[in-house]
N, C-alpha and C. Protein backbone atom coordinates (compact mmCIF):
# COMPACT_ATOMS: atom_id res chain seq x y z
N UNK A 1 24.63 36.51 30.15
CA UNK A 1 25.68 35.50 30.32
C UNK A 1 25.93 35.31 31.82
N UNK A 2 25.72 34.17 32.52
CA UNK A 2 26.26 34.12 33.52
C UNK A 2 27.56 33.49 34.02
N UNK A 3 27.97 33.59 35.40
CA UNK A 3 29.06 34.04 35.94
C UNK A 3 30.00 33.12 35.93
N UNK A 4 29.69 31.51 35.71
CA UNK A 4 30.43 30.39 34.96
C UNK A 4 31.15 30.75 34.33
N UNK A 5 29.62 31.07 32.53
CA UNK A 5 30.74 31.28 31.46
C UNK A 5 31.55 31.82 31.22
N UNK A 6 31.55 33.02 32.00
CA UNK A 6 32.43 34.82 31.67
C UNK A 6 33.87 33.59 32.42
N UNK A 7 33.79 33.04 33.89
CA UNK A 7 35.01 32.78 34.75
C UNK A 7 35.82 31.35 33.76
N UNK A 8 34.98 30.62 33.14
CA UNK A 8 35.68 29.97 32.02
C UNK A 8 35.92 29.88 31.00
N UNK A 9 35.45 30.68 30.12
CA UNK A 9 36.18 32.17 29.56
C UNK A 9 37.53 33.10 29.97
N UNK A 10 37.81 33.18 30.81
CA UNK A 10 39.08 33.99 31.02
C UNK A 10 39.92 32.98 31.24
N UNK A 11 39.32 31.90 32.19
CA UNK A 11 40.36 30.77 32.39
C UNK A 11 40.96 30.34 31.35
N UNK A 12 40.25 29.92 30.68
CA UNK A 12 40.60 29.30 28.95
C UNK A 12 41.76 30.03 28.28
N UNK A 13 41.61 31.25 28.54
CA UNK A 13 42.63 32.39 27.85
C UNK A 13 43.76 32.25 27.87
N UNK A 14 44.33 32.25 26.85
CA UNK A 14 46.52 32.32 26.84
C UNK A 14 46.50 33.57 26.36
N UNK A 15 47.38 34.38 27.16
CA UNK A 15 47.75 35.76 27.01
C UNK A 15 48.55 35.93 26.22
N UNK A 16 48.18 36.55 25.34
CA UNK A 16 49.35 37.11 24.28
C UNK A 16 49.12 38.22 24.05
N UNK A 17 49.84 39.32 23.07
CA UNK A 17 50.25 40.72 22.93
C UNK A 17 48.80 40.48 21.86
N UNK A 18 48.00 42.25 22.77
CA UNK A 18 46.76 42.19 22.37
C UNK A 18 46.74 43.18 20.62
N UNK A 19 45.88 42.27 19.86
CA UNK A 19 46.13 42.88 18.36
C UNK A 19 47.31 42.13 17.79
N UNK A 20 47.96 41.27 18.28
CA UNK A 20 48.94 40.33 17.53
C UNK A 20 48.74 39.70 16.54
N UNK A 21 47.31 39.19 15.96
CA UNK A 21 46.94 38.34 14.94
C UNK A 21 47.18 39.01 13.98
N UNK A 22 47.19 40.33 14.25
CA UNK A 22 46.81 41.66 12.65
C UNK A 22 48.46 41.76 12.51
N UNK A 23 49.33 41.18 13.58
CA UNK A 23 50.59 41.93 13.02
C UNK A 23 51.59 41.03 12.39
N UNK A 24 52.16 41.23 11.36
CA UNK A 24 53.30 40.36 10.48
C UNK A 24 54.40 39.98 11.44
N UNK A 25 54.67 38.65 10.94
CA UNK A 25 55.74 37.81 12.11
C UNK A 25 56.77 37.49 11.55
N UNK A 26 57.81 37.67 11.71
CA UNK A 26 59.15 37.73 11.43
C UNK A 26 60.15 36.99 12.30
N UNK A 27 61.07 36.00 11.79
CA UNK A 27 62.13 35.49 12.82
C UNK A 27 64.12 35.55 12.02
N UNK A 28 64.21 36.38 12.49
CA UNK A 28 66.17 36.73 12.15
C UNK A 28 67.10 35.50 12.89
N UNK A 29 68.14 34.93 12.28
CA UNK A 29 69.11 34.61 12.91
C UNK A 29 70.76 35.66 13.02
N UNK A 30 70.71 36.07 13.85
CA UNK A 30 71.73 36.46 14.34
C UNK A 30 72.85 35.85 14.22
N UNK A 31 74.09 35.54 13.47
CA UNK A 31 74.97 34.22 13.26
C UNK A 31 76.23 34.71 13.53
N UNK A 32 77.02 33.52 14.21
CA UNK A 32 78.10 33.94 14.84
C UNK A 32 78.98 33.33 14.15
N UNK A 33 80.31 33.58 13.68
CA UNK A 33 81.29 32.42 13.01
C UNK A 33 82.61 32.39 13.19
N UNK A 34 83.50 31.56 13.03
CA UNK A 34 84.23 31.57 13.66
C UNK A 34 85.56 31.51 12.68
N UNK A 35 86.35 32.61 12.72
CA UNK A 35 87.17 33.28 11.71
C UNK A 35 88.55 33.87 12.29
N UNK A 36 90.06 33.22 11.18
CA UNK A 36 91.00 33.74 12.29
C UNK A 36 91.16 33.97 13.53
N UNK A 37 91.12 32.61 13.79
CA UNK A 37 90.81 32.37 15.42
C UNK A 37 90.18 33.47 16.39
N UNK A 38 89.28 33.63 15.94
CA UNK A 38 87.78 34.71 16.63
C UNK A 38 86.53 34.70 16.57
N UNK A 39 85.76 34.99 17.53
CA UNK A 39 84.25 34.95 16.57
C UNK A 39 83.88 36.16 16.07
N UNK A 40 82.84 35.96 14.53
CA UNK A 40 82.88 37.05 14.19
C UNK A 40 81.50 37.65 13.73
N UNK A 41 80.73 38.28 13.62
CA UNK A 41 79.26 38.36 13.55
C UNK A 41 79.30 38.58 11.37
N UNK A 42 78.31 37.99 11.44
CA UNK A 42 78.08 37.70 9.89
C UNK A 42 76.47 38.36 9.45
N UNK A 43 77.02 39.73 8.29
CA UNK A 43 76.00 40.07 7.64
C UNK A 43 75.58 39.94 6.65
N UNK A 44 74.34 40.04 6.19
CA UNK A 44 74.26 40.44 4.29
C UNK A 44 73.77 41.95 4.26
N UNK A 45 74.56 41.60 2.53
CA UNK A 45 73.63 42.91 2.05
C UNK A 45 72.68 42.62 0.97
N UNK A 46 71.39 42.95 1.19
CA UNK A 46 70.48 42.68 0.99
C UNK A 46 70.29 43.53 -0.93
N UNK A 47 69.97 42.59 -1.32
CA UNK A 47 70.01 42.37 -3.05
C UNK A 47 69.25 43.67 -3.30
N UNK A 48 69.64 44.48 -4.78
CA UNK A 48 69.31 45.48 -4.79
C UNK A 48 67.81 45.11 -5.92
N UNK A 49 67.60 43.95 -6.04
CA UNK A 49 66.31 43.53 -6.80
C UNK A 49 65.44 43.29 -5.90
N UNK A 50 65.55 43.22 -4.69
CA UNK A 50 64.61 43.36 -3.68
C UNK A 50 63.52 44.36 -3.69
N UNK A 51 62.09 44.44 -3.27
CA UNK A 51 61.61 45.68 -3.35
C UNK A 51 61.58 46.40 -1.77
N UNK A 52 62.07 46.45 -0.74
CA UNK A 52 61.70 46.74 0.18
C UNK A 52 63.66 46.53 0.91
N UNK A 53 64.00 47.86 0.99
CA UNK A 53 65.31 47.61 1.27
C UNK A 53 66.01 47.12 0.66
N UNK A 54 66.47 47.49 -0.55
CA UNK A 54 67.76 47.08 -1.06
C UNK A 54 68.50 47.86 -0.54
N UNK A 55 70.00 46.74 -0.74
CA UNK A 55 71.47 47.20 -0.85
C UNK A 55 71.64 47.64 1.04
N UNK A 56 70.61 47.29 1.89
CA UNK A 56 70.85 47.28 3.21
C UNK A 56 71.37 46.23 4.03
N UNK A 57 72.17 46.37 4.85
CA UNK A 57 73.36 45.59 5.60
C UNK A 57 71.70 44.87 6.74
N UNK A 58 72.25 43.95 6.71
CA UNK A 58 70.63 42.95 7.88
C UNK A 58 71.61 41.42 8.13
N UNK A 59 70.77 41.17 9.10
CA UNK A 59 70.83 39.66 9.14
C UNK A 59 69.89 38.79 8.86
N UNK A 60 70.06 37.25 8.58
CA UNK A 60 69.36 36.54 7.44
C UNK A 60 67.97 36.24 8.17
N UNK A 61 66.85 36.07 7.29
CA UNK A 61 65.54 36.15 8.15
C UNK A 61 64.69 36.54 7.50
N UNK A 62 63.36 36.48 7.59
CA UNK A 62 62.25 36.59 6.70
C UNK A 62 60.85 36.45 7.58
N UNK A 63 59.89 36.26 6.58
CA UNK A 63 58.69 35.98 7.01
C UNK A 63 58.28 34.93 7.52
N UNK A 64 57.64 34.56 8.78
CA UNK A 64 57.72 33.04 9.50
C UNK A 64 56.11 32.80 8.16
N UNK A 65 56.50 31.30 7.47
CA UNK A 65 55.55 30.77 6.93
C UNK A 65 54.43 30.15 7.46
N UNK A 66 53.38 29.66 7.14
CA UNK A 66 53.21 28.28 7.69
C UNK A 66 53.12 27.67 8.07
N UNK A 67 54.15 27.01 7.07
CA UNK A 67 54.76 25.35 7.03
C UNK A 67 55.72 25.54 8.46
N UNK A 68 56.55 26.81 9.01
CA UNK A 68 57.23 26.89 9.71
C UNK A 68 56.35 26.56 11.16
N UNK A 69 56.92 25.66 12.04
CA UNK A 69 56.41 24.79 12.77
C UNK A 69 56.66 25.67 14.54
N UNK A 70 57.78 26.24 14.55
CA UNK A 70 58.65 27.23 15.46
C UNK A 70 59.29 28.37 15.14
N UNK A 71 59.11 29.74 15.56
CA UNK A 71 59.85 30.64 14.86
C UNK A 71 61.28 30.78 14.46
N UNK A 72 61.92 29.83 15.88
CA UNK A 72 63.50 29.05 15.28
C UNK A 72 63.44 28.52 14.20
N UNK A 73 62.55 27.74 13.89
CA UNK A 73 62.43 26.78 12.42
C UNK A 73 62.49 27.76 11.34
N UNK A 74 61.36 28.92 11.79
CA UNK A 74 61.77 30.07 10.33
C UNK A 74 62.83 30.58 10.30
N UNK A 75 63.48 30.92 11.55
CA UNK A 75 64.69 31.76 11.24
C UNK A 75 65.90 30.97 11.00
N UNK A 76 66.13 29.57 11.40
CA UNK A 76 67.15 28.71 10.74
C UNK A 76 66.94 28.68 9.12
N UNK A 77 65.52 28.33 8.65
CA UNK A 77 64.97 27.63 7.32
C UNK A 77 65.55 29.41 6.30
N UNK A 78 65.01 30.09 6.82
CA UNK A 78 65.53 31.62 6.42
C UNK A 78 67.12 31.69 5.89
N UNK A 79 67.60 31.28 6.88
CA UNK A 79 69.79 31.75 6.88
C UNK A 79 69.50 30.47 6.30
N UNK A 80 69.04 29.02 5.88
CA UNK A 80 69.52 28.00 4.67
C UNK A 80 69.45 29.02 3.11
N UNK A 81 68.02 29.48 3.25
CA UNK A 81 67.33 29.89 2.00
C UNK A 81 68.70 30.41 1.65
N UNK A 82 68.99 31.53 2.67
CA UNK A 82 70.00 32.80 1.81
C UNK A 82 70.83 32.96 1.76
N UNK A 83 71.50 31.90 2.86
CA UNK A 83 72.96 31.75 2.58
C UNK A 83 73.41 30.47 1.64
N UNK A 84 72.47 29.61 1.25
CA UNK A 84 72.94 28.79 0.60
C UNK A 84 73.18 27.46 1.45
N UNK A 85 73.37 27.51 2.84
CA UNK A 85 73.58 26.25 3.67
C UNK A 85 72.99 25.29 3.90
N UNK A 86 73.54 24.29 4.23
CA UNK A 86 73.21 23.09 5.08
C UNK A 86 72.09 23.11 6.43
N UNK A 87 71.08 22.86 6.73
CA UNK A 87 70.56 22.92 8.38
C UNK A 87 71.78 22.26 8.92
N UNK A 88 72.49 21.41 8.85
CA UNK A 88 73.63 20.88 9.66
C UNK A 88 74.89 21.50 10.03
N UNK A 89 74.91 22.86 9.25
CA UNK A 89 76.03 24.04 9.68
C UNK A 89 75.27 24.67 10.30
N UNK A 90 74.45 25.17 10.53
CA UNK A 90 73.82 25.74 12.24
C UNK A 90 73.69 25.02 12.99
N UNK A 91 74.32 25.61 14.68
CA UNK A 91 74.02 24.95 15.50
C UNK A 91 73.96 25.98 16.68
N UNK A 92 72.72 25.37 17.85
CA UNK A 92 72.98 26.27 18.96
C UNK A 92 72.27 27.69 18.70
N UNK A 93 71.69 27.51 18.49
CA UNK A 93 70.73 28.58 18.22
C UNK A 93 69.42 28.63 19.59
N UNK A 94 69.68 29.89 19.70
CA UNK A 94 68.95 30.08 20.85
C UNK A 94 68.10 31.97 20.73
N UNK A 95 66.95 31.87 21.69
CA UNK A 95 66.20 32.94 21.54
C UNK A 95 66.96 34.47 22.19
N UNK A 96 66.58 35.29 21.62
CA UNK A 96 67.25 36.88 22.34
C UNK A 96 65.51 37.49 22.57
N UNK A 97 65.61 38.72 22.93
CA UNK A 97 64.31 39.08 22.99
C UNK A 97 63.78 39.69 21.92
N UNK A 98 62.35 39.41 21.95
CA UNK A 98 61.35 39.65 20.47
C UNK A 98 61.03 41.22 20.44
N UNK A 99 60.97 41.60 19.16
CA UNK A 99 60.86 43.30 19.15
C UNK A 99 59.31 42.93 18.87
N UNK A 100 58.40 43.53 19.69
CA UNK A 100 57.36 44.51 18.64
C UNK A 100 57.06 45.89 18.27
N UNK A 101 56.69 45.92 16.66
CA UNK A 101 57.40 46.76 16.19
C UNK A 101 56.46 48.07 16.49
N UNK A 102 56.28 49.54 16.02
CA UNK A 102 55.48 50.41 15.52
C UNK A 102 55.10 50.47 14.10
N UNK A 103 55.39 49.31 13.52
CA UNK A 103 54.85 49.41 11.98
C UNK A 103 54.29 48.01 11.85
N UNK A 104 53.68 47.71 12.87
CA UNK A 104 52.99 46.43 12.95
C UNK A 104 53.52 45.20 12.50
N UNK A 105 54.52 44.85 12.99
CA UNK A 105 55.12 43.82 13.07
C UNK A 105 55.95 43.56 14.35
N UNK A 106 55.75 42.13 14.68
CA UNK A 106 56.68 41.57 15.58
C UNK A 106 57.61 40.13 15.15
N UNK A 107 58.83 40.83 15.88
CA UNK A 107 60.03 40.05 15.46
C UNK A 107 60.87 38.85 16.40
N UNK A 108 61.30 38.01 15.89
CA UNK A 108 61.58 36.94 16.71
C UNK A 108 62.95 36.96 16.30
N UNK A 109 64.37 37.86 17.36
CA UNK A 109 65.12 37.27 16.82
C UNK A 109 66.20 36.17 17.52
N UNK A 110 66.85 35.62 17.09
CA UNK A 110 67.77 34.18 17.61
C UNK A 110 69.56 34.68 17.44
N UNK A 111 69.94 33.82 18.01
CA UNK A 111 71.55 33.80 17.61
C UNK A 111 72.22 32.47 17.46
N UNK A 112 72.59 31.92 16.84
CA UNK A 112 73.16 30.83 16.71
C UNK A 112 74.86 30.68 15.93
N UNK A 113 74.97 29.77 15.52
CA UNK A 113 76.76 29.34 15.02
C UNK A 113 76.08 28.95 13.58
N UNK A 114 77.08 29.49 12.71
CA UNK A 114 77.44 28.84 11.70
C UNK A 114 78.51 27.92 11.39
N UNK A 115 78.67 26.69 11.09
CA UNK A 115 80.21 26.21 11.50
C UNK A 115 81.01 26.00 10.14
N UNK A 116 80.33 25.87 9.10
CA UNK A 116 81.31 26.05 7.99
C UNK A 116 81.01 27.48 6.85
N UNK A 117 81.32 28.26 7.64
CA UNK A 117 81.64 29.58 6.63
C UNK A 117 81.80 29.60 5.07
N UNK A 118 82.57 28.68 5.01
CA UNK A 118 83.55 28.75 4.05
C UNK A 118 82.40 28.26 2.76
N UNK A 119 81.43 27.56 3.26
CA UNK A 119 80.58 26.60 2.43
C UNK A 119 79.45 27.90 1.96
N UNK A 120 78.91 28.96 2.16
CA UNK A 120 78.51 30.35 2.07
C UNK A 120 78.18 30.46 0.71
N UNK A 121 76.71 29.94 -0.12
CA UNK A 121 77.16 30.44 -1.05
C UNK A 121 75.26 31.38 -1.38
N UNK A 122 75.88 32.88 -0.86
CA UNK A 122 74.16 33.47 -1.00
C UNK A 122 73.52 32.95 -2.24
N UNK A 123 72.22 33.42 -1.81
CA UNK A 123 71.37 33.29 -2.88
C UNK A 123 71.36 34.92 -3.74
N UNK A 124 70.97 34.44 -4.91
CA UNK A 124 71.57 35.95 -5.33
C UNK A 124 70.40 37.29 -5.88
N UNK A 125 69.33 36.64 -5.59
CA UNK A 125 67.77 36.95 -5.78
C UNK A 125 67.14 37.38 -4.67
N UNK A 126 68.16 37.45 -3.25
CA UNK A 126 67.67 37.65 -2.23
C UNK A 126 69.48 38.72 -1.43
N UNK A 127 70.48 38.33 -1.63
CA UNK A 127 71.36 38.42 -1.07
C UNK A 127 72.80 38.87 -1.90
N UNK A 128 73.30 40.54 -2.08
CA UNK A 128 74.27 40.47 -2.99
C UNK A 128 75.30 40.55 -2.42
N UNK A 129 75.52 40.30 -1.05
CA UNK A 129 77.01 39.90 -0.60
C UNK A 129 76.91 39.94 0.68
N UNK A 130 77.92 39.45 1.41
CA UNK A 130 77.58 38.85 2.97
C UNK A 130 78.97 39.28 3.45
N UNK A 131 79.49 39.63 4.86
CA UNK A 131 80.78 39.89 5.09
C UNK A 131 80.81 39.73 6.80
N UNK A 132 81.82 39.85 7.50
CA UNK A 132 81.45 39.81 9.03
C UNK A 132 82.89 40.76 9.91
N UNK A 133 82.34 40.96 10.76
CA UNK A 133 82.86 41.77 11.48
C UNK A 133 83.26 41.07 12.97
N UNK A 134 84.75 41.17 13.47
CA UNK A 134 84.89 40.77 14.65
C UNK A 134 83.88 41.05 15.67
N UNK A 135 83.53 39.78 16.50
CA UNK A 135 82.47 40.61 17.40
C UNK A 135 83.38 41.37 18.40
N UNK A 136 84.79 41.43 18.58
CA UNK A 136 85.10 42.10 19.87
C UNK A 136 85.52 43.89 19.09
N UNK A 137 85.23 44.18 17.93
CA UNK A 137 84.76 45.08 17.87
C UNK A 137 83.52 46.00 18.48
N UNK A 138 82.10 45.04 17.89
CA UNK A 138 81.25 45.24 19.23
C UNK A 138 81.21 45.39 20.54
N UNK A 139 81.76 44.72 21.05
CA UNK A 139 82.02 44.20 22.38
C UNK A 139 82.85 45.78 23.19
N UNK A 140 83.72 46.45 22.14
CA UNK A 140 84.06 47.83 22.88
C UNK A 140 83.76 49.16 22.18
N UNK A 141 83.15 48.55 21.27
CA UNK A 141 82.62 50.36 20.62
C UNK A 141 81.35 50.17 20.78
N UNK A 142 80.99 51.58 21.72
CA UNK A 142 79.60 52.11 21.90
C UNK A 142 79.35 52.31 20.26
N UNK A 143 77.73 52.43 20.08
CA UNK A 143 77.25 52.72 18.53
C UNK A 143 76.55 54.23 18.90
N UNK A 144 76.47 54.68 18.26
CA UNK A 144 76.17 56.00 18.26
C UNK A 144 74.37 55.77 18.11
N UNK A 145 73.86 56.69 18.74
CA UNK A 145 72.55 56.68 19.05
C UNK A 145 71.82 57.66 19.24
N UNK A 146 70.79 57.56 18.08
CA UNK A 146 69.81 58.53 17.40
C UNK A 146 68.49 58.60 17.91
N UNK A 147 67.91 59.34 17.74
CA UNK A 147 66.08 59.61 17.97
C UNK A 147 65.41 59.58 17.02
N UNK A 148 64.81 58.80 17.04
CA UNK A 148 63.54 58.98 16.07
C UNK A 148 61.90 59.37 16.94
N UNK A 149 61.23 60.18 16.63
CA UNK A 149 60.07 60.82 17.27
C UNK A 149 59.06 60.52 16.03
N UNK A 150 57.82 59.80 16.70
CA UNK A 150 56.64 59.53 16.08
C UNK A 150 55.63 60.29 16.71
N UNK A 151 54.56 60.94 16.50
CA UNK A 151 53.23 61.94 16.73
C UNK A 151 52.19 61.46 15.63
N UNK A 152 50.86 61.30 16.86
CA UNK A 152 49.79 60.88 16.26
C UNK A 152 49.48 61.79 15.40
N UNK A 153 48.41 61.49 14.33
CA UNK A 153 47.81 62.00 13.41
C UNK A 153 46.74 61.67 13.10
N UNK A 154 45.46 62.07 13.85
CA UNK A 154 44.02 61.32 13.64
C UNK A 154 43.96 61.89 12.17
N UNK A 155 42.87 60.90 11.71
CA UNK A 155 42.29 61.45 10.18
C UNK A 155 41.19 61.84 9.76
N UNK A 156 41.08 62.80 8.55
CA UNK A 156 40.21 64.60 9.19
C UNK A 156 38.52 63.93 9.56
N UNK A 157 37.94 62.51 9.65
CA UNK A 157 36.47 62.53 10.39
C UNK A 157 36.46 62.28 11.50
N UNK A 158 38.15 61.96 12.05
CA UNK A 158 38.29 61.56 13.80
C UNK A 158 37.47 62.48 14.65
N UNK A 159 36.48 61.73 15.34
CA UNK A 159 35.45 62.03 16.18
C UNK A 159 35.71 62.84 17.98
N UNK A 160 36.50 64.61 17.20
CA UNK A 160 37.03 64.74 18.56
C UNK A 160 35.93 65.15 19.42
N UNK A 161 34.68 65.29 19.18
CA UNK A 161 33.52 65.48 19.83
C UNK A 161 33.40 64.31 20.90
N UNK A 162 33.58 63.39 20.75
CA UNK A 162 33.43 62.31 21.38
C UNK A 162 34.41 62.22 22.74
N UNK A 163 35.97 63.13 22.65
CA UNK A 163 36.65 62.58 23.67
C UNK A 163 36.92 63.70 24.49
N UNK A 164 37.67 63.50 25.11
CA UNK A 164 37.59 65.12 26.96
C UNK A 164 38.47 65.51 25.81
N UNK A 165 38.76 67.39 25.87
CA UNK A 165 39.74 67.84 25.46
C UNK A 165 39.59 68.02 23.52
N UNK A 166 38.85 67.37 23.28
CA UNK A 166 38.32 67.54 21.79
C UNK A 166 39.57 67.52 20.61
N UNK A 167 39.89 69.12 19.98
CA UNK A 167 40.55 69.10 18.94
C UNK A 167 41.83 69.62 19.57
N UNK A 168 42.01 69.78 21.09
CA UNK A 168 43.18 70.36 21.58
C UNK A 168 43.55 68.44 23.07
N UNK A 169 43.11 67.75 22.54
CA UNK A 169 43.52 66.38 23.00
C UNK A 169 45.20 66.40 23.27
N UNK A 170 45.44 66.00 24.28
CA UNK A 170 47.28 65.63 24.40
C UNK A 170 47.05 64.35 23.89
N UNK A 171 47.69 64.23 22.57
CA UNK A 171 48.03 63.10 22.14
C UNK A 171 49.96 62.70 22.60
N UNK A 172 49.82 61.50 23.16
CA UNK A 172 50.83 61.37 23.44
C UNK A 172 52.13 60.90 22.29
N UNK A 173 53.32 61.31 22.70
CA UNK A 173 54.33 61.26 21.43
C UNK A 173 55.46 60.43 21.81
N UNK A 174 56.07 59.40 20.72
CA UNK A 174 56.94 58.47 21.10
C UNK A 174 58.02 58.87 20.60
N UNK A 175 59.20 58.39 20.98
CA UNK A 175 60.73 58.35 20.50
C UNK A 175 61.16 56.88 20.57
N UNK A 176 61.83 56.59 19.89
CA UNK A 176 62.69 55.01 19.63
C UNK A 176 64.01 55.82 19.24
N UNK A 177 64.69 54.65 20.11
CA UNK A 177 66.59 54.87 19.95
C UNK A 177 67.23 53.87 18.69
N UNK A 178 67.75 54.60 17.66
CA UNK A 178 68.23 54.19 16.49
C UNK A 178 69.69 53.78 16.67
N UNK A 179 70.04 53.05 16.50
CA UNK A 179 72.10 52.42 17.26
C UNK A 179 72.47 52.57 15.75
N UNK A 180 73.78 52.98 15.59
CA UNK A 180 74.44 53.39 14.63
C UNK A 180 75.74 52.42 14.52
N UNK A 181 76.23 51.11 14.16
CA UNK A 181 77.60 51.37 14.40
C UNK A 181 78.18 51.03 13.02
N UNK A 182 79.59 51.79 12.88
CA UNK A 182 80.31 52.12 11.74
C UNK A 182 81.40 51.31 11.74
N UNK A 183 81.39 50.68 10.51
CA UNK A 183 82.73 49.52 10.43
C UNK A 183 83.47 49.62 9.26
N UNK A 184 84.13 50.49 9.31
CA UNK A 184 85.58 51.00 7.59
C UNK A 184 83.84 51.53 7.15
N UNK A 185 83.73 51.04 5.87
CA UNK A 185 82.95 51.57 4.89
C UNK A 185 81.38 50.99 5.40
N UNK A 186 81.12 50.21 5.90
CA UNK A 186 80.24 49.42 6.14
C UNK A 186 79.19 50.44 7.62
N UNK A 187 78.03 50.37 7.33
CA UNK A 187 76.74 50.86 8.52
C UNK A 187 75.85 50.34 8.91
N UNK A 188 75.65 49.69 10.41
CA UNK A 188 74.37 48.93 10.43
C UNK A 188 73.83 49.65 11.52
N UNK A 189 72.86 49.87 11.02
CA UNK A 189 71.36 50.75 12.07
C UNK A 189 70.34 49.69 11.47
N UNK A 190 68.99 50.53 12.59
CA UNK A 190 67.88 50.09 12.06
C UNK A 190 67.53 48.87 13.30
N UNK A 191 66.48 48.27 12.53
CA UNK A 191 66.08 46.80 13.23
C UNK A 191 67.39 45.77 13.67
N UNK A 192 68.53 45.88 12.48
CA UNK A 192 69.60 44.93 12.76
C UNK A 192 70.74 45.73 13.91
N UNK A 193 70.91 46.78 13.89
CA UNK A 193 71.39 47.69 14.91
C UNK A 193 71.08 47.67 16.15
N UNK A 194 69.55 47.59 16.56
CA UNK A 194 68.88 47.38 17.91
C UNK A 194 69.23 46.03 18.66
N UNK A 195 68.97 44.78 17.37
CA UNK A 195 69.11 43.59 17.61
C UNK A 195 70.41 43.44 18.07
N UNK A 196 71.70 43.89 17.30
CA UNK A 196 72.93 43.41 17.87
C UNK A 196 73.41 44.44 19.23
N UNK A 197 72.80 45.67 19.08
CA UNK A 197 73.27 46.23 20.27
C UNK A 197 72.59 45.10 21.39
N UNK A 198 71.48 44.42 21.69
CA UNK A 198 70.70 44.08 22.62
C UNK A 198 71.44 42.50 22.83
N UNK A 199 71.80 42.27 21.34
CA UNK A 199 72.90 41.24 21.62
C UNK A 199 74.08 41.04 22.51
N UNK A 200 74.53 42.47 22.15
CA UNK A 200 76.36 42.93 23.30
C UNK A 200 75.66 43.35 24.30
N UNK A 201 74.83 44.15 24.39
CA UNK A 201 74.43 44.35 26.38
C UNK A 201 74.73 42.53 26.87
N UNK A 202 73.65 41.77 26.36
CA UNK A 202 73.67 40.53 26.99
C UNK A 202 74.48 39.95 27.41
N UNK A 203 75.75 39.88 26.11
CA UNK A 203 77.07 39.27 26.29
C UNK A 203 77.92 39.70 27.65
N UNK A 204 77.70 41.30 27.62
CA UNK A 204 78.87 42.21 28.02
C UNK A 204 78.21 41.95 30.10
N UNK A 205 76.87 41.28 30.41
CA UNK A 205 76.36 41.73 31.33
C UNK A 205 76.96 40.32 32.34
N UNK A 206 77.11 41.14 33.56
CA UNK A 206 77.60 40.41 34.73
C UNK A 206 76.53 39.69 35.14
């Protein structure tokens, strides 16, 4: 191959996160609403006929389709599906930063307004109840914050002949910070925990 093709070849290239095609794409709306003169962050709890997380506190969001044209488009078209709404009660929806995950997925999530609350009516095959929390709760309680530690695990034909250091290899070991925060009876960790903590840094930052 000569030195053309290889240089227009790279030129050509749009950089994106390498191994991205293999990973599942996801877009959340984050929704803000506006309640007893406050804003207030709005969750579900996720239907216990679900197979993958039931009865867990999240925000509305799913698998980007498709037909979905922008990952905003999935994550608006998502909070219609499950809350029951209008596209014309969201508004202002805008990007936060995208997680990618360690379980092969990357996430797109957004924050936007809901403007008629009141009109709320979940879907019930996806969503068994929805509730919201002042955000200036957020806004002054730290969430409590956990470790989680992941360690490789080659599998038993991994070829340690092949690398320096063999069957005594430093495989390197990760930790991810789990945000906890507690509201009366109510707990949100997890993916939706990270997201809204990363939400209040933003808000809270000079």
């Amino acid at each position: 191959m000569d030195t053309e093709t290889i240089l227009n070849k790279v030129k050509q290239h749009t950089p994106s996160i390498l191994g991205s095609q293999d990973f599942s794409k996801f877009a959340i709306l984050l929704p803000l609403v506006e309640k007893d003169n406050e804003w207030h962050v709005l969750f579900e709890i996720r239907s216990q006929k679900l197979r993958r997380q039931p009865g867990d506190i999240c925000f509305p969001g799913g698998k980007i389709d498709r037909q979905d044209k922008t990952e905003k488009g999935a994550a608006i078209r998502e909070t219609t599906e499950e809350l029951g709404i209008n596209y014309e009660n969201i508004s202002d929806v805008f990007p936060l930063d995208y997680i990618v995950s360690p379980f092969g997925m990357i996430v797109y999530p957004y924050a936007g307004f809901i403007n008629d609350h009141e009109s709320i009516k979940p879907n019930p095959a996806e969503v068994e109840d929805f509730f919201t929390v002042p955000l200036s709760f957020f806004l002054k309680t730290e969430p409590q914050v956990h470790k989680v530690s992941f360690e490789a695990k080659p599998e038993e034909d991994f070829p340690f002949d092949l690398i320096v250091g063999g069957q005594d290899y430093n495989w390197r070991t990760r930790q991810i910070d789990e945000y906890f925060y507690i509201y009366k009876d109510k707990v949100i960790w997890g993916l939706t925990g990270k997201i809204l903590y990363h939400f209040v840094e933003m808000v809270l930052k000079e």
